[in-house]
C-alpha atoms as a PDB file:
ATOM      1  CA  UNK A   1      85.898 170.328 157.993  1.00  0.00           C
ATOM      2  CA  UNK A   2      83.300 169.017 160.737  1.00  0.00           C
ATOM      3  CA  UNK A   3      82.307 170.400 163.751  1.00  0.00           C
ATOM      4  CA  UNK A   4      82.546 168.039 166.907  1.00  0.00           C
ATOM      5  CA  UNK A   5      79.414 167.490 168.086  1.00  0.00           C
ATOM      6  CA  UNK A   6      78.023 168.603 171.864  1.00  0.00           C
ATOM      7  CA  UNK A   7      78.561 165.123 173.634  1.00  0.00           C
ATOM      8  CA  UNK A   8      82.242 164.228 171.898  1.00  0.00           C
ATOM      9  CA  UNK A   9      83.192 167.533 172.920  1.00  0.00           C
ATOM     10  CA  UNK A  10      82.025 167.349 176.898  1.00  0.00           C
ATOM     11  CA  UNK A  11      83.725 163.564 176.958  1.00  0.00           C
ATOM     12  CA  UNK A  12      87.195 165.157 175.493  1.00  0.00           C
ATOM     13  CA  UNK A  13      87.458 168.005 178.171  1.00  0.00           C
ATOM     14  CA  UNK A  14      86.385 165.476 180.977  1.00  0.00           C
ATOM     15  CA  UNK A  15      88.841 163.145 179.739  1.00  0.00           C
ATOM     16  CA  UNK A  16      91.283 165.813 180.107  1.00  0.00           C
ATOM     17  CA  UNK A  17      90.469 167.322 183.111  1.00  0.00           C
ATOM     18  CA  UNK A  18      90.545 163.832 184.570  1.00  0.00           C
ATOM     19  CA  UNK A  19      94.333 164.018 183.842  1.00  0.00           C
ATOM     20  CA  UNK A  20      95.674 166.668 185.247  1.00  0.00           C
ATOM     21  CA  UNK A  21      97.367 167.212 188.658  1.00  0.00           C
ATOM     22  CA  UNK A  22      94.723 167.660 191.510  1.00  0.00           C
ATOM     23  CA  UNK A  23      96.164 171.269 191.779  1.00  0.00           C
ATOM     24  CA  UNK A  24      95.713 172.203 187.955  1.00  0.00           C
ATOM     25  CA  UNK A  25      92.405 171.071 187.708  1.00  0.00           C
ATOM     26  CA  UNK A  26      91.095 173.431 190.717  1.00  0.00           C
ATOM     27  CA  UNK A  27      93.001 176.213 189.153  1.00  0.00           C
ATOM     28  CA  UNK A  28      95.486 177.287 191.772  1.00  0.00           C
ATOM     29  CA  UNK A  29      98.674 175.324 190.435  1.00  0.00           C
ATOM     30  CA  UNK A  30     102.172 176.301 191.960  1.00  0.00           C
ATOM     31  CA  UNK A  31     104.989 175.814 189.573  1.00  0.00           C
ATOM     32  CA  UNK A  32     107.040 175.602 192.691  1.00  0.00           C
ATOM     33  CA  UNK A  33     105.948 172.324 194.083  1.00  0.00           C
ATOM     34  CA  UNK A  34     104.630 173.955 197.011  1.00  0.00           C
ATOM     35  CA  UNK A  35     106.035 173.098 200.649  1.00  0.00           C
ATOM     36  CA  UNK A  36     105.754 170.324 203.115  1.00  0.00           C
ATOM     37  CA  UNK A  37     106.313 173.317 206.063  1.00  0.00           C
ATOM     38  CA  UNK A  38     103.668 173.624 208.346  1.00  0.00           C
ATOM     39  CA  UNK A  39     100.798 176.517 207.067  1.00  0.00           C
ATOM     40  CA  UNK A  40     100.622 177.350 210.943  1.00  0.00           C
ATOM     41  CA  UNK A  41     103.708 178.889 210.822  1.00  0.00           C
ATOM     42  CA  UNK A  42     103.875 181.007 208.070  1.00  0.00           C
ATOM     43  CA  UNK A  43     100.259 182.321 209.230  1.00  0.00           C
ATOM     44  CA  UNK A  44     101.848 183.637 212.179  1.00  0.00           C
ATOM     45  CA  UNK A  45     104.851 185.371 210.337  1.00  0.00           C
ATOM     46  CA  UNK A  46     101.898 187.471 208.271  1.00  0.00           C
ATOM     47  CA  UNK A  47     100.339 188.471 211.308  1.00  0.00           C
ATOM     48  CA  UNK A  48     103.690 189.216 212.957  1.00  0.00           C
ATOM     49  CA  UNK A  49     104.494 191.940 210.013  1.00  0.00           C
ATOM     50  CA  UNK A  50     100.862 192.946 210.076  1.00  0.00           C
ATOM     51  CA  UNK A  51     101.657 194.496 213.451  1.00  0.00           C
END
């Protein structure tokens, strides 16, 4: 069996990385989906129980 050489290897993983969602790729997926809600509001919730 061969070893894939340096380059083929680096083209592969871009390749790859090229395909997955934008929120995969920077490592901080949510298998949720997320919300549409406004961040805003559930900033002030956490400081309201903060207190």
């Amino acid at each position: 069996m061969t070893t894939p050489d340096r380059d083929d290897l680096e083209a592969r993983a871009k390749d790859y990385v090229e395909h997955l969602p934008a929120e995969t790729a920077l490592g901080n997926a949510d298998p949720a989906g997320g919300v549409d809600s406004d961040p805003k509001a559930f900033d002030e919730a956490a400081e309201e129980n903060q207190q």
